[in-house]
N, C-alpha and C. Protein backbone atom coordinates (compact mmCIF):
# COMPACT_ATOMS: atom_id res chain seq x y z
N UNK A 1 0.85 -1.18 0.00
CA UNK A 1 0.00 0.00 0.00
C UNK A 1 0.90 1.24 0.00
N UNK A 2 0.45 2.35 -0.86
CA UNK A 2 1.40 3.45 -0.74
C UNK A 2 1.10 4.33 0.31
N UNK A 3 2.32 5.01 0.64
CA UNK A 3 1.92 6.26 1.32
C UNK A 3 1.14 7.71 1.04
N UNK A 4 0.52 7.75 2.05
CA UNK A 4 0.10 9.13 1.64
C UNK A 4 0.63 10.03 1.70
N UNK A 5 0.99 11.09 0.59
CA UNK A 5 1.48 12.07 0.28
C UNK A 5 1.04 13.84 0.94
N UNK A 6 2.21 13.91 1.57
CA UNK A 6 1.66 14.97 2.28
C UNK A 6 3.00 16.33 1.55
N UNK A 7 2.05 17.73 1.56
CA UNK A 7 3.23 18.64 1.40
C UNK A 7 3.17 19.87 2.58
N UNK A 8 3.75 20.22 1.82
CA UNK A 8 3.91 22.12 3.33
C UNK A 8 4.59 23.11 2.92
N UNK A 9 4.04 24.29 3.46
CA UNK A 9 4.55 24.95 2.95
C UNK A 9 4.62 26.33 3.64
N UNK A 10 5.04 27.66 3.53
CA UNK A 10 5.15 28.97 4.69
C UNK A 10 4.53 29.95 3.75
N UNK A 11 3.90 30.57 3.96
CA UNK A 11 3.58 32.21 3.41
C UNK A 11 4.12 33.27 3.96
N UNK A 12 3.07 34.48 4.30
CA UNK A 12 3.45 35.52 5.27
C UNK A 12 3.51 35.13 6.62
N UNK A 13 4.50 34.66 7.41
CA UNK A 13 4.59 34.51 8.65
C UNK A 13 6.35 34.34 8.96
N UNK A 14 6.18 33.89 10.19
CA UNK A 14 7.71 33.52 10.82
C UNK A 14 8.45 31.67 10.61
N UNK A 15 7.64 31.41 10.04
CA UNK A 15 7.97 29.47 9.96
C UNK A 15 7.91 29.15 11.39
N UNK A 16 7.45 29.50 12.23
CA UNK A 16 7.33 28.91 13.50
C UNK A 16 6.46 27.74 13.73
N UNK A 17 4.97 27.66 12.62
CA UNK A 17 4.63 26.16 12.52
C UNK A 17 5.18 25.40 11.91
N UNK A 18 6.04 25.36 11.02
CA UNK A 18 6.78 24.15 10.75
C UNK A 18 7.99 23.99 11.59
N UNK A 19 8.90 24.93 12.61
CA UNK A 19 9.51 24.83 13.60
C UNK A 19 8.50 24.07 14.44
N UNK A 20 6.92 24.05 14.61
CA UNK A 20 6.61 23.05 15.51
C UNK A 20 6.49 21.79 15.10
N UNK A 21 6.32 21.71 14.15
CA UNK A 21 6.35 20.36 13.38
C UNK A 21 7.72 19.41 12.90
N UNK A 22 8.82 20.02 13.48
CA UNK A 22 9.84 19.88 13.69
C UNK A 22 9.84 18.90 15.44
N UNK A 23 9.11 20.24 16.40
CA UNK A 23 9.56 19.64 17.60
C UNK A 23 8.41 18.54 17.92
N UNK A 24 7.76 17.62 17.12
CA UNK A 24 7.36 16.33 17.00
C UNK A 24 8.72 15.29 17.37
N UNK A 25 9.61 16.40 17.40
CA UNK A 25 11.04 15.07 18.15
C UNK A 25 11.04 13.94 17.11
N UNK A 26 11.49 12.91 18.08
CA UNK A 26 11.48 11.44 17.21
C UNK A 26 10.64 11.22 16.59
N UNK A 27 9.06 11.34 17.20
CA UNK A 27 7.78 11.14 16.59
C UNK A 27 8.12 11.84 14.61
N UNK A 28 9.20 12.31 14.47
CA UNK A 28 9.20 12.32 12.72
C UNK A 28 9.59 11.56 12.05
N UNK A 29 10.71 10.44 12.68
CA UNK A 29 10.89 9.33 12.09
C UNK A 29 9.58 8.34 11.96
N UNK A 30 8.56 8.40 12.85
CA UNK A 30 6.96 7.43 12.78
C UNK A 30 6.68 8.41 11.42
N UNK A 31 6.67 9.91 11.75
CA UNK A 31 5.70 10.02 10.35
C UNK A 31 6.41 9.74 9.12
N UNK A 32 7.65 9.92 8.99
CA UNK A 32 8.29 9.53 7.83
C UNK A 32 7.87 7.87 7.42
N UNK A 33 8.10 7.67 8.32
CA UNK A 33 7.35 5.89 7.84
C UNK A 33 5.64 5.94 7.49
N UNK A 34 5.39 6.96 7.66
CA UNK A 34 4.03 6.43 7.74
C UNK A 34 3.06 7.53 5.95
N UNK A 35 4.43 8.22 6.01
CA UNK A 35 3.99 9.58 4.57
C UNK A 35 4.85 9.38 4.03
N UNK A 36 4.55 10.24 3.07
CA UNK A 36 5.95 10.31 1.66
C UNK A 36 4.98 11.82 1.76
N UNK A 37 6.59 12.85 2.01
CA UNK A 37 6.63 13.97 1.84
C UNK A 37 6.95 14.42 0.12
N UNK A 38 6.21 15.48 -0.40
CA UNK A 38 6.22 16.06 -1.60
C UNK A 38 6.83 17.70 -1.25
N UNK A 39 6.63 18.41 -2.10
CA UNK A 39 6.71 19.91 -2.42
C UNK A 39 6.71 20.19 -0.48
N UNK A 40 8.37 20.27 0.08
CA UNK A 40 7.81 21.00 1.34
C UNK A 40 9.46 21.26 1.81
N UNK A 41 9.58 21.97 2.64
CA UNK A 41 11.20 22.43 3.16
C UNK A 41 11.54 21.26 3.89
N UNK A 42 10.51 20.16 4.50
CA UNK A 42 11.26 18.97 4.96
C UNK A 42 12.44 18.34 4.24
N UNK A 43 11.57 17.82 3.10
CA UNK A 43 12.86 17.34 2.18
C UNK A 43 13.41 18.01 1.16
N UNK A 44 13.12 19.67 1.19
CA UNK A 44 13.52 20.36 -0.13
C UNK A 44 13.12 20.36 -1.56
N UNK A 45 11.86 19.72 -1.67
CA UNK A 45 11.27 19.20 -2.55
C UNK A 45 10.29 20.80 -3.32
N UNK A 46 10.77 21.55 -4.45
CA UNK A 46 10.30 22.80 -4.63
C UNK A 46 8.89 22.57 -5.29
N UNK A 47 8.94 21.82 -6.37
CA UNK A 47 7.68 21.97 -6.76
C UNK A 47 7.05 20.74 -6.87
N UNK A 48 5.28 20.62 -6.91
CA UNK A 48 5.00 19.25 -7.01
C UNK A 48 5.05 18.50 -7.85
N UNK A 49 5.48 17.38 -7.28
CA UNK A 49 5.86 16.16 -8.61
C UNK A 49 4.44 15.06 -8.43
N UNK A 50 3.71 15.05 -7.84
CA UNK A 50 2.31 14.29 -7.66
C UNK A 50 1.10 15.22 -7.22
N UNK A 51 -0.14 14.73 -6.96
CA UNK A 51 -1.37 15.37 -6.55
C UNK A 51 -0.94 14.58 -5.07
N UNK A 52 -1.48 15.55 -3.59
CA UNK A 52 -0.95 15.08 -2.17
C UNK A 52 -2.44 15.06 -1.74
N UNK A 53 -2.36 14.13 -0.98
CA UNK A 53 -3.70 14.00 0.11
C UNK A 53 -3.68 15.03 1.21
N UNK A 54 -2.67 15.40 1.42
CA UNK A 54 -2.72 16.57 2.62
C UNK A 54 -1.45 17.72 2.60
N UNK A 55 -1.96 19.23 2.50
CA UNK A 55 -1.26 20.19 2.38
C UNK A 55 -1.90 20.80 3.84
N UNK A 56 -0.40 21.66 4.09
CA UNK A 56 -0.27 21.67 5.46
C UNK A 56 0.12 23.02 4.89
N UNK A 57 -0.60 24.38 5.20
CA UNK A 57 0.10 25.56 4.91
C UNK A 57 -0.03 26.40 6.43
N UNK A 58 1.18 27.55 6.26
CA UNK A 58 1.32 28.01 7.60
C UNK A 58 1.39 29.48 6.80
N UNK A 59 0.80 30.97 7.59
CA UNK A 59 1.09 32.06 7.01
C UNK A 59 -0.25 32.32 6.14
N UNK A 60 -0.16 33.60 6.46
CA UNK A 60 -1.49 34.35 5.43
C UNK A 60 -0.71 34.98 4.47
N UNK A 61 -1.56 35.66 3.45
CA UNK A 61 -1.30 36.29 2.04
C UNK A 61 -1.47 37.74 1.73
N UNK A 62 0.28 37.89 2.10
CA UNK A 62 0.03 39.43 1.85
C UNK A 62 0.57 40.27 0.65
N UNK A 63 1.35 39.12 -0.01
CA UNK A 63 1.60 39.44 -1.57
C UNK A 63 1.08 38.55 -3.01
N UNK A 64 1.12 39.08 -3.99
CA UNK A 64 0.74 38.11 -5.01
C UNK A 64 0.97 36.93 -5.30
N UNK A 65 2.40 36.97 -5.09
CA UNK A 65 3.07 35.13 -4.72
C UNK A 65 2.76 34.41 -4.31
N UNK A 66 1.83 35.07 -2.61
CA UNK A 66 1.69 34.26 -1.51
C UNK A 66 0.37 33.39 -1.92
N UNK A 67 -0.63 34.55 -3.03
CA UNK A 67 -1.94 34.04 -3.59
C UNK A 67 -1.76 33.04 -4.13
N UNK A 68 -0.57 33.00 -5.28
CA UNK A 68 -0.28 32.25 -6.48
C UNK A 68 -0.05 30.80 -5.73
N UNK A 69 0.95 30.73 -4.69
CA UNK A 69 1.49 30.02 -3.69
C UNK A 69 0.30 28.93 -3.45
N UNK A 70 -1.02 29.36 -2.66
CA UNK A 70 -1.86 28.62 -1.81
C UNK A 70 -2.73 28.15 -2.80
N UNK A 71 -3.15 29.21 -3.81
CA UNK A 71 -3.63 28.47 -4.60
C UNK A 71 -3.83 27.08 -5.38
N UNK A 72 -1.98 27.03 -5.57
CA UNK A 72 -1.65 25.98 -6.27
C UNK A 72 -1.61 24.91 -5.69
N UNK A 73 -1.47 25.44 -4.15
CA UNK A 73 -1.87 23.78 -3.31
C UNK A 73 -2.57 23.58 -3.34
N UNK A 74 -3.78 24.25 -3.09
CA UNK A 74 -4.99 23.76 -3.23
C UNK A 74 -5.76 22.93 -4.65
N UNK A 75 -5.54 23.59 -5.17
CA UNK A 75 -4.91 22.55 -6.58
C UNK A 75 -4.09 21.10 -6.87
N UNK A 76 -3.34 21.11 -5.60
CA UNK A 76 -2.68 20.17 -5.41
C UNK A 76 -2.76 18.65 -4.71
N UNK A 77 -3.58 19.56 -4.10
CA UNK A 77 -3.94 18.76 -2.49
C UNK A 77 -5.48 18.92 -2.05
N UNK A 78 -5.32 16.97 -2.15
CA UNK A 78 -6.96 16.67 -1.37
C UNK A 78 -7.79 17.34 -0.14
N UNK A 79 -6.44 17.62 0.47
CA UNK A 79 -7.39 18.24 1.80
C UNK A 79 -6.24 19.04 2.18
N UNK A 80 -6.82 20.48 2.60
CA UNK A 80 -5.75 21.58 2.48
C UNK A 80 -6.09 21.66 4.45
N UNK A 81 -4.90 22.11 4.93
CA UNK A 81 -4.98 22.47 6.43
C UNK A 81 -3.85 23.58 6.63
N UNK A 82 -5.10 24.57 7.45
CA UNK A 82 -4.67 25.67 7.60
C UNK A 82 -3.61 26.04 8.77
N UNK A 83 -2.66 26.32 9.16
CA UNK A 83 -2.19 25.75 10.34
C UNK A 83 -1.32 26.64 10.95
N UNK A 84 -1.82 27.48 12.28
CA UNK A 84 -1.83 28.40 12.99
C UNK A 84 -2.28 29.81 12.80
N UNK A 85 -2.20 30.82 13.30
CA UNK A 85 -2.94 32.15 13.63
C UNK A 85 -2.45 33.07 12.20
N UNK A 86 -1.40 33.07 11.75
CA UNK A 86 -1.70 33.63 10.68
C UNK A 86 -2.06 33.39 9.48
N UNK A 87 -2.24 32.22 9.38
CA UNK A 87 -2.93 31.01 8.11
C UNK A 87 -4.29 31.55 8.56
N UNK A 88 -5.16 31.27 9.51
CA UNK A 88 -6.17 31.05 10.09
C UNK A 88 -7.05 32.97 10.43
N UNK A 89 -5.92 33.87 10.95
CA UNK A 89 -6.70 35.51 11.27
C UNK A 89 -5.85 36.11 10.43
N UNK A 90 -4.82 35.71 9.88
CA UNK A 90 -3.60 36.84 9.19
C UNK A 90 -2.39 37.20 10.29
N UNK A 91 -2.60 36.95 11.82
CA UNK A 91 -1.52 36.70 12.78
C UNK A 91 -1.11 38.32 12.92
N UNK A 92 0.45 38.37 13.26
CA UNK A 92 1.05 39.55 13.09
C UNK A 92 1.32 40.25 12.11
N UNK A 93 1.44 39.33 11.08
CA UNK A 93 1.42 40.34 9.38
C UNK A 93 0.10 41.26 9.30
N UNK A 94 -0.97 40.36 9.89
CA UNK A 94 -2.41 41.55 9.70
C UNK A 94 -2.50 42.70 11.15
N UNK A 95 -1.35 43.38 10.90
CA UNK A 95 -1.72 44.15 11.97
C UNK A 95 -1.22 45.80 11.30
N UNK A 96 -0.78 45.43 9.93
CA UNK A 96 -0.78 46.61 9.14
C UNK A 96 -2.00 46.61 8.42
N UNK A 97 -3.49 45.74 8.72
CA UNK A 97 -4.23 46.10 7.81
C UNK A 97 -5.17 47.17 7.75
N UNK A 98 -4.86 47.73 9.19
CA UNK A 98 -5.64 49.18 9.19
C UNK A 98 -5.00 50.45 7.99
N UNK A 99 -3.50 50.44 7.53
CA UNK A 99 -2.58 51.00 7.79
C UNK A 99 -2.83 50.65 6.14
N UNK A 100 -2.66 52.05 5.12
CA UNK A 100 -2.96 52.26 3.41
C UNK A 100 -1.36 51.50 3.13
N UNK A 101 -1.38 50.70 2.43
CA UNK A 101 0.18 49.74 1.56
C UNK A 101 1.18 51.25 1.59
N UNK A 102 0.74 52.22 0.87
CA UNK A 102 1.41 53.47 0.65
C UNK A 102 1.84 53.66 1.63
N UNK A 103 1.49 54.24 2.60
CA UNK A 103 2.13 54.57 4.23
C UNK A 103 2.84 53.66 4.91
N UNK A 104 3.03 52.22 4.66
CA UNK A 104 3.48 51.09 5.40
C UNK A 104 4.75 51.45 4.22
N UNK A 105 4.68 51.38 3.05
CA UNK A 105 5.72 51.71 2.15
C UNK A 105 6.71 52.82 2.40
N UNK A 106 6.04 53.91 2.85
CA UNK A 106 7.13 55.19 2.94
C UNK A 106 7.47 55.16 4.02
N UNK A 107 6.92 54.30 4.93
CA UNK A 107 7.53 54.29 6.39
C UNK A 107 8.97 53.82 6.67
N UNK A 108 8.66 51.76 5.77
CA UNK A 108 9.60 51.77 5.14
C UNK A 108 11.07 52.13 4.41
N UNK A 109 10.51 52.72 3.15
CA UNK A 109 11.38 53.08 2.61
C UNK A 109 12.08 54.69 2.37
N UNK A 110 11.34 55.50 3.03
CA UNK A 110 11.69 56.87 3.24
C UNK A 110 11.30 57.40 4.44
N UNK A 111 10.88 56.98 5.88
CA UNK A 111 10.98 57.96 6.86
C UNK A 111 11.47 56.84 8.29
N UNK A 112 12.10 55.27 7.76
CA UNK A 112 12.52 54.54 8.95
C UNK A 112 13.73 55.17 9.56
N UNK A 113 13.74 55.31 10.55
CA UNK A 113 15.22 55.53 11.43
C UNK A 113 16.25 54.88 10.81
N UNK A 114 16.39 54.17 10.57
CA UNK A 114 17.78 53.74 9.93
C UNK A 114 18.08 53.87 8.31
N UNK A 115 17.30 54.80 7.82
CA UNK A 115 17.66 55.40 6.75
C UNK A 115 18.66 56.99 6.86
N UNK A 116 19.53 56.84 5.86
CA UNK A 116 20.37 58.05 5.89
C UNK A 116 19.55 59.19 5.38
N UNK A 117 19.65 60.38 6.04
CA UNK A 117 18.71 61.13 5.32
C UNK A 117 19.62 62.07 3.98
N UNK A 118 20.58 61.46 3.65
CA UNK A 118 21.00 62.12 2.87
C UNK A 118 21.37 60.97 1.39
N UNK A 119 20.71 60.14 1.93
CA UNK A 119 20.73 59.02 0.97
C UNK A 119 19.48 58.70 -0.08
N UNK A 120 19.44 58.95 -1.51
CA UNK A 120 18.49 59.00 -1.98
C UNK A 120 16.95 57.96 -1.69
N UNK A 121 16.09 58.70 -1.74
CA UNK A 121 14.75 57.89 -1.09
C UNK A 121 14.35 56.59 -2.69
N UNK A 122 14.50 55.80 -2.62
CA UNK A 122 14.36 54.87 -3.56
C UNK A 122 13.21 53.72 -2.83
N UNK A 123 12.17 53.53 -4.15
CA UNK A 123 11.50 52.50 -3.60
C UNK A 123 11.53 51.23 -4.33
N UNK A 124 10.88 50.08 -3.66
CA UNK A 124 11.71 49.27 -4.80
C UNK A 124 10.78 49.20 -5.88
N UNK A 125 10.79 48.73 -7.19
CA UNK A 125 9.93 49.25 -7.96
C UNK A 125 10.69 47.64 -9.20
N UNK A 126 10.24 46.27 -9.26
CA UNK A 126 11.05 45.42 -9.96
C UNK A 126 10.00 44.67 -10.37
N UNK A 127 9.72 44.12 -11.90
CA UNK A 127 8.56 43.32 -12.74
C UNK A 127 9.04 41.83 -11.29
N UNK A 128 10.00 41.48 -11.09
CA UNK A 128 9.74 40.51 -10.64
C UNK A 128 9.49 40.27 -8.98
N UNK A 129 9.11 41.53 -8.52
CA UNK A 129 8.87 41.67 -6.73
C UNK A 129 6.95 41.23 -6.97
N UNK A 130 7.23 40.26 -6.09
CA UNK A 130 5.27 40.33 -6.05
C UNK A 130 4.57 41.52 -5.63
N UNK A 131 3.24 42.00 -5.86
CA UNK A 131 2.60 42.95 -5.27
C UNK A 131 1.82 42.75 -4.27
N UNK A 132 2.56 44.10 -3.18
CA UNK A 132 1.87 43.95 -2.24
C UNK A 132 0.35 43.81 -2.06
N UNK A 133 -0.34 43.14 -1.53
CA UNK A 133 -1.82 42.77 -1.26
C UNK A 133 -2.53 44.34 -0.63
N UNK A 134 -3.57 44.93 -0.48
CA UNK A 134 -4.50 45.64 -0.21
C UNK A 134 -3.99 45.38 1.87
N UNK A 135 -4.24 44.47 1.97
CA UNK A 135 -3.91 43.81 3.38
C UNK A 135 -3.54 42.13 3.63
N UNK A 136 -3.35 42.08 4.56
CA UNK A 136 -2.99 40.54 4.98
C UNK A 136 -4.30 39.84 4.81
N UNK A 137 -4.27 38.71 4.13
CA UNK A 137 -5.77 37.72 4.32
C UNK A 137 -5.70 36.70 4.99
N UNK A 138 -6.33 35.88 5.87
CA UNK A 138 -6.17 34.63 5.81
C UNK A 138 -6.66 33.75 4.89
N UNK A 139 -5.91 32.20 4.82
CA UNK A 139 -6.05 31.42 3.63
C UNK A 139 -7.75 31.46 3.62
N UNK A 140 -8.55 31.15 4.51
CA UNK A 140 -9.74 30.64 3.87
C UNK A 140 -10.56 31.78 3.12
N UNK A 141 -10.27 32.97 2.80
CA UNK A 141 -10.77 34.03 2.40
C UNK A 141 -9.77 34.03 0.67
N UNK A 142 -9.30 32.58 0.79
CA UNK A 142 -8.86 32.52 -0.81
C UNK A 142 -9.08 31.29 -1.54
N UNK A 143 -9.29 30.64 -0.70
CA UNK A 143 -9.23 28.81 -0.86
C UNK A 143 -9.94 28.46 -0.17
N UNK A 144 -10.51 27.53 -0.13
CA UNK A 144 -11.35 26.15 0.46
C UNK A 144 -10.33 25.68 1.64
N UNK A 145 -10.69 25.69 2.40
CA UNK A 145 -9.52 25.59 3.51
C UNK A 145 -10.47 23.65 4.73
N UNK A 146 -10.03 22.55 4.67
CA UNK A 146 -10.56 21.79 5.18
C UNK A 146 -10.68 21.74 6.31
N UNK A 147 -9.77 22.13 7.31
CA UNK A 147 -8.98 21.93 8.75
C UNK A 147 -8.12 22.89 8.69
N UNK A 148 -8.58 23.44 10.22
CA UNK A 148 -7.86 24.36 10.91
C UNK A 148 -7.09 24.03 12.25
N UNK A 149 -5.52 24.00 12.28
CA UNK A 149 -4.84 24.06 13.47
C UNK A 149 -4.92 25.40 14.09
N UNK A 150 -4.99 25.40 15.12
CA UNK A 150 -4.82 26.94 15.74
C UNK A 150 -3.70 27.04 16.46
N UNK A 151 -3.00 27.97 16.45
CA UNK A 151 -2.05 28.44 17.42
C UNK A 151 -0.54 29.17 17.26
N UNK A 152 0.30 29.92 18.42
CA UNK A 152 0.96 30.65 17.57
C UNK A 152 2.14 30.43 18.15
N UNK A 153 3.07 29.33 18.02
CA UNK A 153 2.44 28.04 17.00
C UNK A 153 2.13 26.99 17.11
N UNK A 154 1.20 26.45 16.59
CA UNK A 154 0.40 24.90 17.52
C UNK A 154 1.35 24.53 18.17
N UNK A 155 0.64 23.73 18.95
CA UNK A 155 1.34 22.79 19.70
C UNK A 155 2.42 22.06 18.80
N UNK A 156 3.29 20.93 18.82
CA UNK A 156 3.73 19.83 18.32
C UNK A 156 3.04 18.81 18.51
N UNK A 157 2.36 18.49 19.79
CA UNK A 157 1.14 17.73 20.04
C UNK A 157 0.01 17.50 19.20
N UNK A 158 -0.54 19.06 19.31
CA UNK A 158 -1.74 19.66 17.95
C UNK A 158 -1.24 19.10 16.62
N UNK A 159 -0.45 19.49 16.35
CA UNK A 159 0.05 18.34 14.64
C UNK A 159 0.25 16.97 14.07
N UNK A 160 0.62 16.34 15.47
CA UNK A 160 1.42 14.78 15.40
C UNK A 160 -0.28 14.48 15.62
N UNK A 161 -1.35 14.77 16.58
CA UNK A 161 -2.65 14.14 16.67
C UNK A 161 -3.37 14.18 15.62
N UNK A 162 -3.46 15.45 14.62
CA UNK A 162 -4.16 15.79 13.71
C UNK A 162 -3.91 15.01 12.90
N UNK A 163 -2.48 14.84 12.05
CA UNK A 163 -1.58 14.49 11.05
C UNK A 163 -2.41 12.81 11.41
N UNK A 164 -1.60 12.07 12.36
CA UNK A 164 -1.91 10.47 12.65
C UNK A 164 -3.26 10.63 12.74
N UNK A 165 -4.33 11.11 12.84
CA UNK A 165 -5.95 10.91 12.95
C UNK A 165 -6.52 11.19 10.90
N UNK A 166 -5.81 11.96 10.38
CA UNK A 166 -6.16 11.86 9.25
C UNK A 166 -5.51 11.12 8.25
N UNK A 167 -4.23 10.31 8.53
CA UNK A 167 -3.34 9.48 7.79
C UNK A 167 -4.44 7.72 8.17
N UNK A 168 -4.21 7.96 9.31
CA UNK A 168 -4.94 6.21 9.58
C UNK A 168 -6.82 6.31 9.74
N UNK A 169 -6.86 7.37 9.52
CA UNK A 169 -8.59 7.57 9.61
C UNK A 169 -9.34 7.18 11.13
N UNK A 170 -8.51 7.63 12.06
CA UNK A 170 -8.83 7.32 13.13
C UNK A 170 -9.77 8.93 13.82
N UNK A 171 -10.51 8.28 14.27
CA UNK A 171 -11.12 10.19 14.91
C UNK A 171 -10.20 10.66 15.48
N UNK A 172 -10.34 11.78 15.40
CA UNK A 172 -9.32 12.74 16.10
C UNK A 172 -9.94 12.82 17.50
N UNK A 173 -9.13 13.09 18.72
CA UNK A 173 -9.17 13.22 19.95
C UNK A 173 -8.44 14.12 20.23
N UNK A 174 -8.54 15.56 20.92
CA UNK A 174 -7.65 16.38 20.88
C UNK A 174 -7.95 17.04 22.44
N UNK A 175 -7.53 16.71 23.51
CA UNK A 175 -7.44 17.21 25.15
C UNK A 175 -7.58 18.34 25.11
N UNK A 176 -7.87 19.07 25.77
CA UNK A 176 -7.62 20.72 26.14
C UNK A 176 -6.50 21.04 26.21
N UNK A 177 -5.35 20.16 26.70
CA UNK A 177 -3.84 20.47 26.76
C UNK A 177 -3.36 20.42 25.20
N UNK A 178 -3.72 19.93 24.45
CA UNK A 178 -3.54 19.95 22.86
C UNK A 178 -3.77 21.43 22.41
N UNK A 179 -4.81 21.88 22.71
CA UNK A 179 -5.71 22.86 22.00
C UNK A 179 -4.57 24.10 23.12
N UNK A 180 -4.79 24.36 24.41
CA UNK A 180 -4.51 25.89 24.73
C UNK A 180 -3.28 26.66 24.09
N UNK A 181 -2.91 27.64 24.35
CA UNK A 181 -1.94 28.29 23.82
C UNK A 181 -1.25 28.97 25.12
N UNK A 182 -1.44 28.79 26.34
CA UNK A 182 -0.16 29.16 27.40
C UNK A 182 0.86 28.34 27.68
């Protein structure tokens, strides 16, 4: 029987959920036996070489890339999972969304403290920089989103239960100590 194919991947955020999916400890040698990883920074795998039963994205979408990005998993992948606070509200990237792209831009690039003020004000301006988004979104406000992990950043617990409950089709059981965030 083959494995099921799982991928992953980061948007706008810090990679701190796949740093938790990391601290699954040993428990990654079980999932390695138990998946065949595709398109994900585990094994360096850039683009997809199969259709995956489970995409694991972390990070909301605050540039065009990031759209192009989730999209294509979803495209990719049977069952997409959203996985922690900025996948899920937009996190700390959405906290410029009060705040016009323009003004977050010149803050940036012409009035930050560590600009010389005698150094010409240049913005970046390149066909191949993605465009900035209106604001931060979260994924399900772009995609079909199946499952949501919460947290900032889940547990390692929260992932290894989720992951093994949807690989062997077992119900998920998830404690309150799974779920809190202190």
């Amino acid at each position: 029987m083959s494995k099921p194919v799982v991928a992953t991947a980061s948007l706008a955020g810090c990679f701190g959920c796949h740093m938790s999916v990391l601290d699954i400890d040993d428990r990654i040698l079980q999932l390695i036996d138990l998946v065949e990883f595709n398109k994900s920074p585990v094994d360096d795998i850039k683009t997809f070489t199969k259709t995956c039963d489970i995409g694991i994205i972390e990070g909301g979408c605050c540039n065009s890339e990031n759209v192009e990005n989730l999209k294509e998993f979803r495209k990719h992948c049977k069952i997409l999972i959203s996985l922690g606070e900025c996948a899920i509200m937009g996190g700390l990237p959405a906290m410029r969304n009060g705040i016009p792209v323009k003004e977050c831009m010149e803050e940036a690039y012409y009035n930050c403290p560590t600009i010389d003020k005698n150094d010409p004000k240049i913005m970046p301006n390149d066909d191949e920089l993605p465009m900035i988004l209106d604001r931060v979104y979260p994924l399900h406000e772009i995609v079909k989103i199946d499952y949501y992990l919460p947290g900032c950043p889940p547990r390692a617990d929260l992932i290894w239960e989720a992951l093994v409950a949807l690989i062997t089709g077992k119900e998920l059981s998830l404690p309150y100590e799974v779920l809190k965030f202190d």
